[in-house]
PDB file of N, CA and C in Angstrom:
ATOM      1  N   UNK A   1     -55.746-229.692 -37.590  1.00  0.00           N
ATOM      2  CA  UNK A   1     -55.667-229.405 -36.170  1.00  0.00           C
ATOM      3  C   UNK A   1     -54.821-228.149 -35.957  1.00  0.00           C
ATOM      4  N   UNK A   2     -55.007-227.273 -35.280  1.00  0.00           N
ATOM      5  CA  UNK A   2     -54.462-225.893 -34.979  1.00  0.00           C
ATOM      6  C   UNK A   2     -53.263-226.192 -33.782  1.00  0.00           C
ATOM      7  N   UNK A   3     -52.556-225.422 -34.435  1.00  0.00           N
ATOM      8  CA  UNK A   3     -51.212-226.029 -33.134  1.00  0.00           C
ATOM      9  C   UNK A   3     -51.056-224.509 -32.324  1.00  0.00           C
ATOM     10  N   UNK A   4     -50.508-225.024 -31.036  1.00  0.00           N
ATOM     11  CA  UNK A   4     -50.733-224.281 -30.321  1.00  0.00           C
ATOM     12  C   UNK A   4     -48.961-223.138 -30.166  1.00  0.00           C
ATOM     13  N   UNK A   5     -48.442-222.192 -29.351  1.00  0.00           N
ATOM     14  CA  UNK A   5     -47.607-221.397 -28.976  1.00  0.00           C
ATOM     15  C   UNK A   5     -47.215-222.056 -27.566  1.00  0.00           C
ATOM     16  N   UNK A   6     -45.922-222.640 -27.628  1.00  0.00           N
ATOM     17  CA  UNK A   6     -45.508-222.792 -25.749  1.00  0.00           C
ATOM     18  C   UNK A   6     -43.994-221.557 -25.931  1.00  0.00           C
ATOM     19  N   UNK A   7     -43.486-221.182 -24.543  1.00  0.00           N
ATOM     20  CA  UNK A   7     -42.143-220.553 -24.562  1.00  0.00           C
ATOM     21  C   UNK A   7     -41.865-221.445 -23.621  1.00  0.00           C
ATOM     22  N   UNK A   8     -40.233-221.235 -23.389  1.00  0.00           N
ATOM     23  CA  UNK A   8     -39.219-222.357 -22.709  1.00  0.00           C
ATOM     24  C   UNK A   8     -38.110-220.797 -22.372  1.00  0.00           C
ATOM     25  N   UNK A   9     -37.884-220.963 -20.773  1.00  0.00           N
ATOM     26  CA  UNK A   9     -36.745-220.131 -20.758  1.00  0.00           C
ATOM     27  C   UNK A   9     -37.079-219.300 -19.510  1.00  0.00           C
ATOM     28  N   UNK A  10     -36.169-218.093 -19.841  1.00  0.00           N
ATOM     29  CA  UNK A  10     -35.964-217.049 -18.407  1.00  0.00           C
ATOM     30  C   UNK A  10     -37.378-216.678 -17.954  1.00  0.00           C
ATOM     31  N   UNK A  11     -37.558-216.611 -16.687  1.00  0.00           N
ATOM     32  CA  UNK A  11     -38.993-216.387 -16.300  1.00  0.00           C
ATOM     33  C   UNK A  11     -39.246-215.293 -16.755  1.00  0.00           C
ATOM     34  N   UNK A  12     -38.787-213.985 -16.798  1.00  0.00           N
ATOM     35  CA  UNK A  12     -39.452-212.567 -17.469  1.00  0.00           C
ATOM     36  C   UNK A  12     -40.171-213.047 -18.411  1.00  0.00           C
ATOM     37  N   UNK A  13     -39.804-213.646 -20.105  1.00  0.00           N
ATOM     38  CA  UNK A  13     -40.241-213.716 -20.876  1.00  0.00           C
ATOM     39  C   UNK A  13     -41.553-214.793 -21.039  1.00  0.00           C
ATOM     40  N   UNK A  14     -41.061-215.976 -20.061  1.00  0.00           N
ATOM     41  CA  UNK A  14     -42.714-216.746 -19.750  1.00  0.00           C
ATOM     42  C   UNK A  14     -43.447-215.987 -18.749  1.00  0.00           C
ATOM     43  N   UNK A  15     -43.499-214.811 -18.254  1.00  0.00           N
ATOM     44  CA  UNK A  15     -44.428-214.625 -17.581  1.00  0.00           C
ATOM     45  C   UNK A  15     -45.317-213.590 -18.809  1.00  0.00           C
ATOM     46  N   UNK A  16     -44.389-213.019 -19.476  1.00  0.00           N
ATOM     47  CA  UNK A  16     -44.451-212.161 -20.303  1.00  0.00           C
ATOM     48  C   UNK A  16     -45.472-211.998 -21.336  1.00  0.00           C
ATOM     49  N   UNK A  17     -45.372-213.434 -21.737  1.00  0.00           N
ATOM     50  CA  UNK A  17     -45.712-214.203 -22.723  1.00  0.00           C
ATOM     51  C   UNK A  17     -47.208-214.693 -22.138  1.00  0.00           C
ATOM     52  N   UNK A  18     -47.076-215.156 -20.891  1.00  0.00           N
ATOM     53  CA  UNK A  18     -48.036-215.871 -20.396  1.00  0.00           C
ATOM     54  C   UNK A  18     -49.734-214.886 -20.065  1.00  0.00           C
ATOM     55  N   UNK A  19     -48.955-213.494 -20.142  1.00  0.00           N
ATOM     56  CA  UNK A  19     -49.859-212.714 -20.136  1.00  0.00           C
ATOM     57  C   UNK A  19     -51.120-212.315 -21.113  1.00  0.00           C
ATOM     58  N   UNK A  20     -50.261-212.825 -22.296  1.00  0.00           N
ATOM     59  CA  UNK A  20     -51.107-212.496 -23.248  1.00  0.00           C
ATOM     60  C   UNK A  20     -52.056-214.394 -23.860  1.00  0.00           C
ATOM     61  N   UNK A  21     -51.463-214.836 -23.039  1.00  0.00           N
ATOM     62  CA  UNK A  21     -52.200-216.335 -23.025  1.00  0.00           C
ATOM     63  C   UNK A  21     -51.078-217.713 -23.744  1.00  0.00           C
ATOM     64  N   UNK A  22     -50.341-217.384 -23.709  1.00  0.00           N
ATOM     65  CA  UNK A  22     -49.161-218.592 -23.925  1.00  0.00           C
ATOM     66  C   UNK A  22     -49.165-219.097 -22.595  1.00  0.00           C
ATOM     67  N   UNK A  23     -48.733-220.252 -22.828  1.00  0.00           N
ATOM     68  CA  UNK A  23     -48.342-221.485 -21.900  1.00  0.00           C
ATOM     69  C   UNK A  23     -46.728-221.309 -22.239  1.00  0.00           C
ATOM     70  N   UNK A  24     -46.037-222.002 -20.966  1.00  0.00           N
ATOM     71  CA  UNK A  24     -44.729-221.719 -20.940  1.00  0.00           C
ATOM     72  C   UNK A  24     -43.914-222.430 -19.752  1.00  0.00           C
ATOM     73  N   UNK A  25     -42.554-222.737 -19.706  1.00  0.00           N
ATOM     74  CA  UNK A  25     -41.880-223.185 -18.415  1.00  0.00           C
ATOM     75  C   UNK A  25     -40.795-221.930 -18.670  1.00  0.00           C
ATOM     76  N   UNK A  26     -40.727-221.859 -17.080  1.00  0.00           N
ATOM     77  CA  UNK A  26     -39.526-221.019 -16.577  1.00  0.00           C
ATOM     78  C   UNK A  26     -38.210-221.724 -15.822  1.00  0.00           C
ATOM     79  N   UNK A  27     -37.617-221.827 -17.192  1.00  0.00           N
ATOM     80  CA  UNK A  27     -36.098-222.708 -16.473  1.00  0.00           C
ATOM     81  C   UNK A  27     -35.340-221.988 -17.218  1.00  0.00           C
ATOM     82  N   UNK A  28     -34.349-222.364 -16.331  1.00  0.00           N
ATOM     83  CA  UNK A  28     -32.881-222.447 -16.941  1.00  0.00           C
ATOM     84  C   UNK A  28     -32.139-223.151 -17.092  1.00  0.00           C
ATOM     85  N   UNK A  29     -32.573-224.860 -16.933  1.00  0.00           N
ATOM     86  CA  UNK A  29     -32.079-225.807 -16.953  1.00  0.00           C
ATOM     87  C   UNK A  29     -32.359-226.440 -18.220  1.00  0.00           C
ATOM     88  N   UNK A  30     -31.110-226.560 -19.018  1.00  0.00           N
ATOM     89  CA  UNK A  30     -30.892-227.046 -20.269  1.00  0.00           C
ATOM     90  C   UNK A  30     -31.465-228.121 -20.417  1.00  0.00           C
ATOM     91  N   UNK A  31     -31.238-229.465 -19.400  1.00  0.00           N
ATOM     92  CA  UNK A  31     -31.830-230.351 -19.207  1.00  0.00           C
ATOM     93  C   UNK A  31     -33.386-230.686 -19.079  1.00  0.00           C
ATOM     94  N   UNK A  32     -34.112-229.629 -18.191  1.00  0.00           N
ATOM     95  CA  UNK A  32     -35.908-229.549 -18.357  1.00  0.00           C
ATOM     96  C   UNK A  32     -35.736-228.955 -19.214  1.00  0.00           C
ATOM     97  N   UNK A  33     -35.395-228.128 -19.976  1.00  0.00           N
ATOM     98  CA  UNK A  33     -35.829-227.686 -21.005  1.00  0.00           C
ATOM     99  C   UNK A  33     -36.152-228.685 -22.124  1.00  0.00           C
ATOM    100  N   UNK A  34     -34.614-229.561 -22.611  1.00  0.00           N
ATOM    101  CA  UNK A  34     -34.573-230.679 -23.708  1.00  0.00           C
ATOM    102  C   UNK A  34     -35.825-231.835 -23.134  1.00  0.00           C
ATOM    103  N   UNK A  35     -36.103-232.311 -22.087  1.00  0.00           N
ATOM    104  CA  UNK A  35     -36.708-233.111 -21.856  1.00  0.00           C
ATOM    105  C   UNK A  35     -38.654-232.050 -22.041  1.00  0.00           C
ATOM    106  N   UNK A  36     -38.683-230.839 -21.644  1.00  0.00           N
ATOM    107  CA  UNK A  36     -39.629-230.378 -22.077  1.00  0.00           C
ATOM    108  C   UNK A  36     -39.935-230.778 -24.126  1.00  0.00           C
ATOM    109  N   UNK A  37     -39.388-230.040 -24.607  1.00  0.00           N
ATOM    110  CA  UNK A  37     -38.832-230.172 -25.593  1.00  0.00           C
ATOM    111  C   UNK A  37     -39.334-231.387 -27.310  1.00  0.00           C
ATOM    112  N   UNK A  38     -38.967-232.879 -26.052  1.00  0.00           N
ATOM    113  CA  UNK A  38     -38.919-233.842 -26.468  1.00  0.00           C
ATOM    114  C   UNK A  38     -40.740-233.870 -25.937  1.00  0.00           C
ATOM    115  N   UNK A  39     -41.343-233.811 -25.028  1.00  0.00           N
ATOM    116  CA  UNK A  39     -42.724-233.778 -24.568  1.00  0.00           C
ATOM    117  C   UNK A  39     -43.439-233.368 -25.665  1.00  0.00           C
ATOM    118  N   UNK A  40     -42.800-232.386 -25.696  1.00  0.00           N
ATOM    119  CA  UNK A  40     -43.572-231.043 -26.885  1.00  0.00           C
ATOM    120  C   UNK A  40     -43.678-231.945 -28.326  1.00  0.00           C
ATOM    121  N   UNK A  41     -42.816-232.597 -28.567  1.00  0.00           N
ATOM    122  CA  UNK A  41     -42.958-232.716 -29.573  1.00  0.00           C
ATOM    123  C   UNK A  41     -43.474-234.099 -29.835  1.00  0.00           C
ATOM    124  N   UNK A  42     -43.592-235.020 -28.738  1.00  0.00           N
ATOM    125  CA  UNK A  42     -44.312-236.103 -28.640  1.00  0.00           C
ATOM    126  C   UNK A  42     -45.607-235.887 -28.462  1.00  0.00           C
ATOM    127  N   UNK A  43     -46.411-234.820 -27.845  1.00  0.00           N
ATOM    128  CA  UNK A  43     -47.852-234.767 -27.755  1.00  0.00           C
ATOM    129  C   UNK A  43     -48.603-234.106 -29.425  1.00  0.00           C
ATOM    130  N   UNK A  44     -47.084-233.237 -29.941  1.00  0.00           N
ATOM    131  CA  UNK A  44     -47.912-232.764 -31.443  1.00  0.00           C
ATOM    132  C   UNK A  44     -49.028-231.851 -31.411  1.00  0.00           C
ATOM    133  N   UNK A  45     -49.044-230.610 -30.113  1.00  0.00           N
ATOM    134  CA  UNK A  45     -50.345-230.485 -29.876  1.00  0.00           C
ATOM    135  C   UNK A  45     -49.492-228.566 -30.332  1.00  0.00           C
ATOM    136  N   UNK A  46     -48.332-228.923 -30.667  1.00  0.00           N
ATOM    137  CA  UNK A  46     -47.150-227.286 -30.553  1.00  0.00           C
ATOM    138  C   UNK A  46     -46.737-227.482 -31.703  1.00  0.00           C
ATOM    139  N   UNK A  47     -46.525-226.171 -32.331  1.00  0.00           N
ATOM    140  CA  UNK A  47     -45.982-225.689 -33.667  1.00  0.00           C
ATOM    141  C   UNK A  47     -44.733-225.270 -33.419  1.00  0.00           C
ATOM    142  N   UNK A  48     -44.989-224.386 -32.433  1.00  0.00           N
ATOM    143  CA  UNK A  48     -43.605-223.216 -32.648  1.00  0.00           C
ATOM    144  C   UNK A  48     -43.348-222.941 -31.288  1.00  0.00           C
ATOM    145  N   UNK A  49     -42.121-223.090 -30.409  1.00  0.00           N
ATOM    146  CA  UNK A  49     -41.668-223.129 -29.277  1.00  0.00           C
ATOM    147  C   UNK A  49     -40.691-221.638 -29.506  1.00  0.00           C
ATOM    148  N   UNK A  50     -40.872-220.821 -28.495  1.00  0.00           N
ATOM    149  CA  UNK A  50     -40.123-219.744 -28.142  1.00  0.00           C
ATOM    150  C   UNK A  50     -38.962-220.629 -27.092  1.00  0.00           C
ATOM    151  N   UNK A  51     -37.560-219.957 -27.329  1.00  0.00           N
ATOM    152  CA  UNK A  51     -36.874-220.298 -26.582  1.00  0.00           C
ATOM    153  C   UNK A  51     -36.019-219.158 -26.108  1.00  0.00           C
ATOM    154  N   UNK A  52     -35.539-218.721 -24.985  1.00  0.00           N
ATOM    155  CA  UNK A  52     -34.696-217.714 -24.613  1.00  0.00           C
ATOM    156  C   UNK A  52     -33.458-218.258 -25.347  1.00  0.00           C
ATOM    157  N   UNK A  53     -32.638-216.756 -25.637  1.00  0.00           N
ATOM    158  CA  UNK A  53     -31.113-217.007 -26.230  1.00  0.00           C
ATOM    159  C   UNK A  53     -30.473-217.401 -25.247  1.00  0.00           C
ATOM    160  N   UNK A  54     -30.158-216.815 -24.152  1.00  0.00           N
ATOM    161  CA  UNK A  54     -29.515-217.792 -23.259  1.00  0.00           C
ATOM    162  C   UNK A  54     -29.837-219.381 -23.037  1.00  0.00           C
ATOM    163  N   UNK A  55     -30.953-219.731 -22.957  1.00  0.00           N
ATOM    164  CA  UNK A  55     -30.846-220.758 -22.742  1.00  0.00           C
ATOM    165  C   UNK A  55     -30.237-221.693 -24.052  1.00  0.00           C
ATOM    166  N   UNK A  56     -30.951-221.512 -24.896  1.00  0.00           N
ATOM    167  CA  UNK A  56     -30.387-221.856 -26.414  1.00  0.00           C
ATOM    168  C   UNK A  56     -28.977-222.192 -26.150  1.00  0.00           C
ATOM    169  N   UNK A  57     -28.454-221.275 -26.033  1.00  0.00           N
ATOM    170  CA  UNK A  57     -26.761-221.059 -25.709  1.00  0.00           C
ATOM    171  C   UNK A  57     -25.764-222.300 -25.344  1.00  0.00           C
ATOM    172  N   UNK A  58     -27.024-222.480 -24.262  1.00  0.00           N
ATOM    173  CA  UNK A  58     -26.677-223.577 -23.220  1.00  0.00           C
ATOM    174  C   UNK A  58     -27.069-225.106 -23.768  1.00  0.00           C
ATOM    175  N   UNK A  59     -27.916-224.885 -24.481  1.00  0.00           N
ATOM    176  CA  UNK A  59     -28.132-226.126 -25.138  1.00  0.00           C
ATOM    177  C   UNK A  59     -27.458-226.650 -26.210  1.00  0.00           C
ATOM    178  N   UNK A  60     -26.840-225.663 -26.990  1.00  0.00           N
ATOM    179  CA  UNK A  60     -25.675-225.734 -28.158  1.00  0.00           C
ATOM    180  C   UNK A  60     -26.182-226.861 -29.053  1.00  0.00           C
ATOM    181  N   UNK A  61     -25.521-227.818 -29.135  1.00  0.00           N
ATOM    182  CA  UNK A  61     -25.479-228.438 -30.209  1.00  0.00           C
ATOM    183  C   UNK A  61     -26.843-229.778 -30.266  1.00  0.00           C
ATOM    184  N   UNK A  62     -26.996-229.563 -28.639  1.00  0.00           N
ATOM    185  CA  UNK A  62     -28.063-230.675 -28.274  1.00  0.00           C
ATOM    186  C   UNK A  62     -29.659-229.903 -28.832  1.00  0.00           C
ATOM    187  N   UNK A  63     -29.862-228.835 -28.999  1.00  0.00           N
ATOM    188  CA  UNK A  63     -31.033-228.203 -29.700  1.00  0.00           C
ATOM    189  C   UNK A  63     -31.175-228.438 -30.863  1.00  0.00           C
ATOM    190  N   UNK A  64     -29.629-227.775 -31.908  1.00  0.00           N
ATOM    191  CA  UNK A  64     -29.611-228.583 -33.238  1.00  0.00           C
ATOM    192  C   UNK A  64     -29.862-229.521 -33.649  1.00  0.00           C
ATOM    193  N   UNK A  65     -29.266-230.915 -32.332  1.00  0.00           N
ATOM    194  CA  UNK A  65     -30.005-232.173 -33.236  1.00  0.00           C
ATOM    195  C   UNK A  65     -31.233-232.186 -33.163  1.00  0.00           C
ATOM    196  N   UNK A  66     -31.757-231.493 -31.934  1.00  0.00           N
ATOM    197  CA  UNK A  66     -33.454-231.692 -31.883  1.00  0.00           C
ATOM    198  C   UNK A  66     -34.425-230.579 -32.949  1.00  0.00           C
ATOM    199  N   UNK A  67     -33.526-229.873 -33.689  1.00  0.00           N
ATOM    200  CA  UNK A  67     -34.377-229.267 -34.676  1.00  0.00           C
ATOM    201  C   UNK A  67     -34.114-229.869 -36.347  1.00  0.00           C
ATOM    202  N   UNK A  68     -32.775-230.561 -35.972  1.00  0.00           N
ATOM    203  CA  UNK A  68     -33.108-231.719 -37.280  1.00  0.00           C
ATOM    204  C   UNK A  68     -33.797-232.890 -37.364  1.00  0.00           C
ATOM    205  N   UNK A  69     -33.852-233.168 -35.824  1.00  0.00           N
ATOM    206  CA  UNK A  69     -34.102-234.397 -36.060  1.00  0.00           C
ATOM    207  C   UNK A  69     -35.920-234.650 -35.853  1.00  0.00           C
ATOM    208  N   UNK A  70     -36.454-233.346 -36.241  1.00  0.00           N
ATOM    209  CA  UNK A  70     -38.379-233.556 -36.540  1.00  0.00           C
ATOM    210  C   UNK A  70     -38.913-232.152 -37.312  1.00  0.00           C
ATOM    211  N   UNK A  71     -39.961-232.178 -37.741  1.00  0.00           N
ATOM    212  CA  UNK A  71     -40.918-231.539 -38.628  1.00  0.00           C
ATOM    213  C   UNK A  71     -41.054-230.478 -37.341  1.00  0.00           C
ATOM    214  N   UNK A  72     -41.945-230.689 -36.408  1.00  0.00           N
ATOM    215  CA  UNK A  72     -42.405-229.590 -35.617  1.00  0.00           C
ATOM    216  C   UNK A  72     -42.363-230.407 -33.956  1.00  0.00           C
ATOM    217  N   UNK A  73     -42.401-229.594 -33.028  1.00  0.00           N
ATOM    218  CA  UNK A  73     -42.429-228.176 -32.951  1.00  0.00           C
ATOM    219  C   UNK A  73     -41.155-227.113 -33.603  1.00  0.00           C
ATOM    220  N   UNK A  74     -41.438-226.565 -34.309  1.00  0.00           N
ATOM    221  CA  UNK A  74     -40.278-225.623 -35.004  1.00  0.00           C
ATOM    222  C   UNK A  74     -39.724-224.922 -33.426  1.00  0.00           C
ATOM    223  N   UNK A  75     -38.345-224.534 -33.161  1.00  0.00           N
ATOM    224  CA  UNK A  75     -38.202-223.851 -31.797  1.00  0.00           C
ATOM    225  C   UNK A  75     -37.364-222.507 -32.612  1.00  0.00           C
ATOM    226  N   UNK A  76     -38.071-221.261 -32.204  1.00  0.00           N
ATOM    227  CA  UNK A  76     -37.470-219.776 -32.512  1.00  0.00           C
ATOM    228  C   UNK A  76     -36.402-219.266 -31.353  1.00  0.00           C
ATOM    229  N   UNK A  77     -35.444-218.856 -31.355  1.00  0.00           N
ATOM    230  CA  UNK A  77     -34.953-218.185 -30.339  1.00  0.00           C
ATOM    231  C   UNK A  77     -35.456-216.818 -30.223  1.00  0.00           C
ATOM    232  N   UNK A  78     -35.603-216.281 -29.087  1.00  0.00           N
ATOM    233  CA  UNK A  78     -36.231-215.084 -28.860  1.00  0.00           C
ATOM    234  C   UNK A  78     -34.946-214.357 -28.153  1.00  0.00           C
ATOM    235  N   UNK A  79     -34.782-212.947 -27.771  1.00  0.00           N
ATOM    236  CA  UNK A  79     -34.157-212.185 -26.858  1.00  0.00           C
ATOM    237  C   UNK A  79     -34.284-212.109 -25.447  1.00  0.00           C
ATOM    238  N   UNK A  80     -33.209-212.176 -24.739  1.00  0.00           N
ATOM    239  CA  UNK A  80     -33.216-211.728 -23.327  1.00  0.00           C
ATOM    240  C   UNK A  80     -32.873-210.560 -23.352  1.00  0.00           C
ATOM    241  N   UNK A  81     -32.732-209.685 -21.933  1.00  0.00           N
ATOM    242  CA  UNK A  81     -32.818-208.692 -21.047  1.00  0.00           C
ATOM    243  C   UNK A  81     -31.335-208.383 -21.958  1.00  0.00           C
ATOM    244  N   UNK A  82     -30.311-209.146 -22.084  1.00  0.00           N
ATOM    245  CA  UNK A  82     -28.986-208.760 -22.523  1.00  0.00           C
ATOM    246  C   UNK A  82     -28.376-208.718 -23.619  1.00  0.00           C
ATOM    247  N   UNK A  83     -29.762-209.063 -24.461  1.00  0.00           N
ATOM    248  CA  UNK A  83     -29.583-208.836 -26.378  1.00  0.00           C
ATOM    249  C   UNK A  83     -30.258-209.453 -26.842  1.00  0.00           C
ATOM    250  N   UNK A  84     -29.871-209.866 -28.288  1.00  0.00           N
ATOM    251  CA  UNK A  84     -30.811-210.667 -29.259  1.00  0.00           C
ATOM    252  C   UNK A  84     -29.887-212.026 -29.150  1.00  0.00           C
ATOM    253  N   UNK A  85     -30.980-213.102 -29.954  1.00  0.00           N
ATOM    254  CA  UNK A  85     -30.125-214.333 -30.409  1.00  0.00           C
ATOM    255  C   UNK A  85     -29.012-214.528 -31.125  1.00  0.00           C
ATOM    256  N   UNK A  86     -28.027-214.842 -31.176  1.00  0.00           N
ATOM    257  CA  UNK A  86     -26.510-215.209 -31.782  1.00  0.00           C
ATOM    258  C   UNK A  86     -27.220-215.726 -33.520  1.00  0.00           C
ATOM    259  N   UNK A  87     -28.164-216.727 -33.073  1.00  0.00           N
ATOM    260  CA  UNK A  87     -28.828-217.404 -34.513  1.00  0.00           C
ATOM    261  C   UNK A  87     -30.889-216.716 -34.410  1.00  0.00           C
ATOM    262  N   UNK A  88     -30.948-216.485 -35.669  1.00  0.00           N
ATOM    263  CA  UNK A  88     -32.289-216.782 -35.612  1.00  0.00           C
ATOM    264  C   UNK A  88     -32.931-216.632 -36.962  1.00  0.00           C
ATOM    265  N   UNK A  89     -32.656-218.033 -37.466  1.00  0.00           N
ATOM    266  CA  UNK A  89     -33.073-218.147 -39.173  1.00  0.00           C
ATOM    267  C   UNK A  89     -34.161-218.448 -39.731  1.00  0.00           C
ATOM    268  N   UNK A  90     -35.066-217.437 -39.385  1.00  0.00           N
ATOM    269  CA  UNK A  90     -36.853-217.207 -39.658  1.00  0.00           C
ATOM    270  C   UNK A  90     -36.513-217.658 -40.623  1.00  0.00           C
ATOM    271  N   UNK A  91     -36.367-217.057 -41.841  1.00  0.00           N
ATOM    272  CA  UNK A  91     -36.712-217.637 -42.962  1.00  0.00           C
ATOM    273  C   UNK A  91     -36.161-219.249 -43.290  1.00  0.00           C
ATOM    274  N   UNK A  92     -35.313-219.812 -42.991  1.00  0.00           N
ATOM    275  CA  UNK A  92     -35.228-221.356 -42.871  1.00  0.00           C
ATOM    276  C   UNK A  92     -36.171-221.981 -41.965  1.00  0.00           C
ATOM    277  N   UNK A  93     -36.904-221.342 -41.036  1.00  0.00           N
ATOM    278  CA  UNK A  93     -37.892-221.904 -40.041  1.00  0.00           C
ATOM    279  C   UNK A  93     -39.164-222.501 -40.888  1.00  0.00           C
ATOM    280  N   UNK A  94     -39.525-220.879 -41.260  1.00  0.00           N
ATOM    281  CA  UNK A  94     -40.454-220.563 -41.893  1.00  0.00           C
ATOM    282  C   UNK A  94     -40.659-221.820 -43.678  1.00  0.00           C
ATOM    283  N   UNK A  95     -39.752-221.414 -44.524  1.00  0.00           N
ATOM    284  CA  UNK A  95     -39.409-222.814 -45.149  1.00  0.00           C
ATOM    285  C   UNK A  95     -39.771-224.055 -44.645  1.00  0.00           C
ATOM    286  N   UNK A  96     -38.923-224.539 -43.904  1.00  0.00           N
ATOM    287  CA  UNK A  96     -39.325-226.034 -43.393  1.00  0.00           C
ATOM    288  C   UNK A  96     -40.781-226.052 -42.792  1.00  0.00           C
ATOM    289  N   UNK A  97     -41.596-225.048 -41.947  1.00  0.00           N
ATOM    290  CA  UNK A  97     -42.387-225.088 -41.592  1.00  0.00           C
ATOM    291  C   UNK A  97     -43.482-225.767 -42.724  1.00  0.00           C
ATOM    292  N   UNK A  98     -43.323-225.260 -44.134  1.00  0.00           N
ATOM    293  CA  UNK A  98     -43.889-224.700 -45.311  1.00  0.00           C
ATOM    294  C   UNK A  98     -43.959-225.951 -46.047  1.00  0.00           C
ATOM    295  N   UNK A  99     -42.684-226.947 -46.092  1.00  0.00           N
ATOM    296  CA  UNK A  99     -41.836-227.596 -46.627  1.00  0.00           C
ATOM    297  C   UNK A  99     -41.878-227.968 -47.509  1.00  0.00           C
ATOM    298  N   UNK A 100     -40.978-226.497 -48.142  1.00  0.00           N
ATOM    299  CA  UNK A 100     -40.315-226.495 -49.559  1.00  0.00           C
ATOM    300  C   UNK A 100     -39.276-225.872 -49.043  1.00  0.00           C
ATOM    301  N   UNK A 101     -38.528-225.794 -50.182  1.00  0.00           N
ATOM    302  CA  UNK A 101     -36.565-225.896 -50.167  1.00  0.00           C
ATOM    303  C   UNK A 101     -36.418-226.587 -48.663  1.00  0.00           C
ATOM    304  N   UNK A 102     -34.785-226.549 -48.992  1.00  0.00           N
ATOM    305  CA  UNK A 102     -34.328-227.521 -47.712  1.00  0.00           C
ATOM    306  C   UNK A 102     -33.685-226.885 -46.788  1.00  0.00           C
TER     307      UNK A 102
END
């Protein structure tokens, strides 16, 4: 089954995104976001979730458990308007995606 692209985050980048045919929510609420999140990864229909660094930010430690605690949707942090991501460990993504090494 082919998994699909969603983004999560500042509206620039879901509209952005949405242009070129991604699906996406525009929040900034840490909270819809995690509860998006948890959706995403209960329907299994998403691989790889874009997330704004800010929002990330905001989610801190509550994202981490949600990227240990399942296989996919893998979530990437992407850049806002005011820099790049603090974290963004493609190649550990990419790995687990793969899953080999740990």
């Amino acid at each position: 089954m082919e998994k699909k692209l969603f983004v999560i985050g500042h509206h620039d980048a879901v509209l952005g995104l949405a242009l070129v045919g991604v699906d996406g929510l525009a929040t900034e609420d840490p909270e819809r976001a995690l509860a998006k999140l948890a959706e995403l990864r209960q329907s299994q229909a998403v691989g790889l979730v874009l997330i704004s660094a800010d929002l990330a930010e905001r989610l801190g430690a509550r994202l981490e458990e949600f990227r240990d605690s399942g296989d996919l949707p893998i979530v990437y942090e992407i850049p806002t308007r005011e820099g790049r991501p603090a974290y963004a460990p493609a190649a550990q993504l990419v790995r687990r995606a793969l899953g080999v090494g740990s």
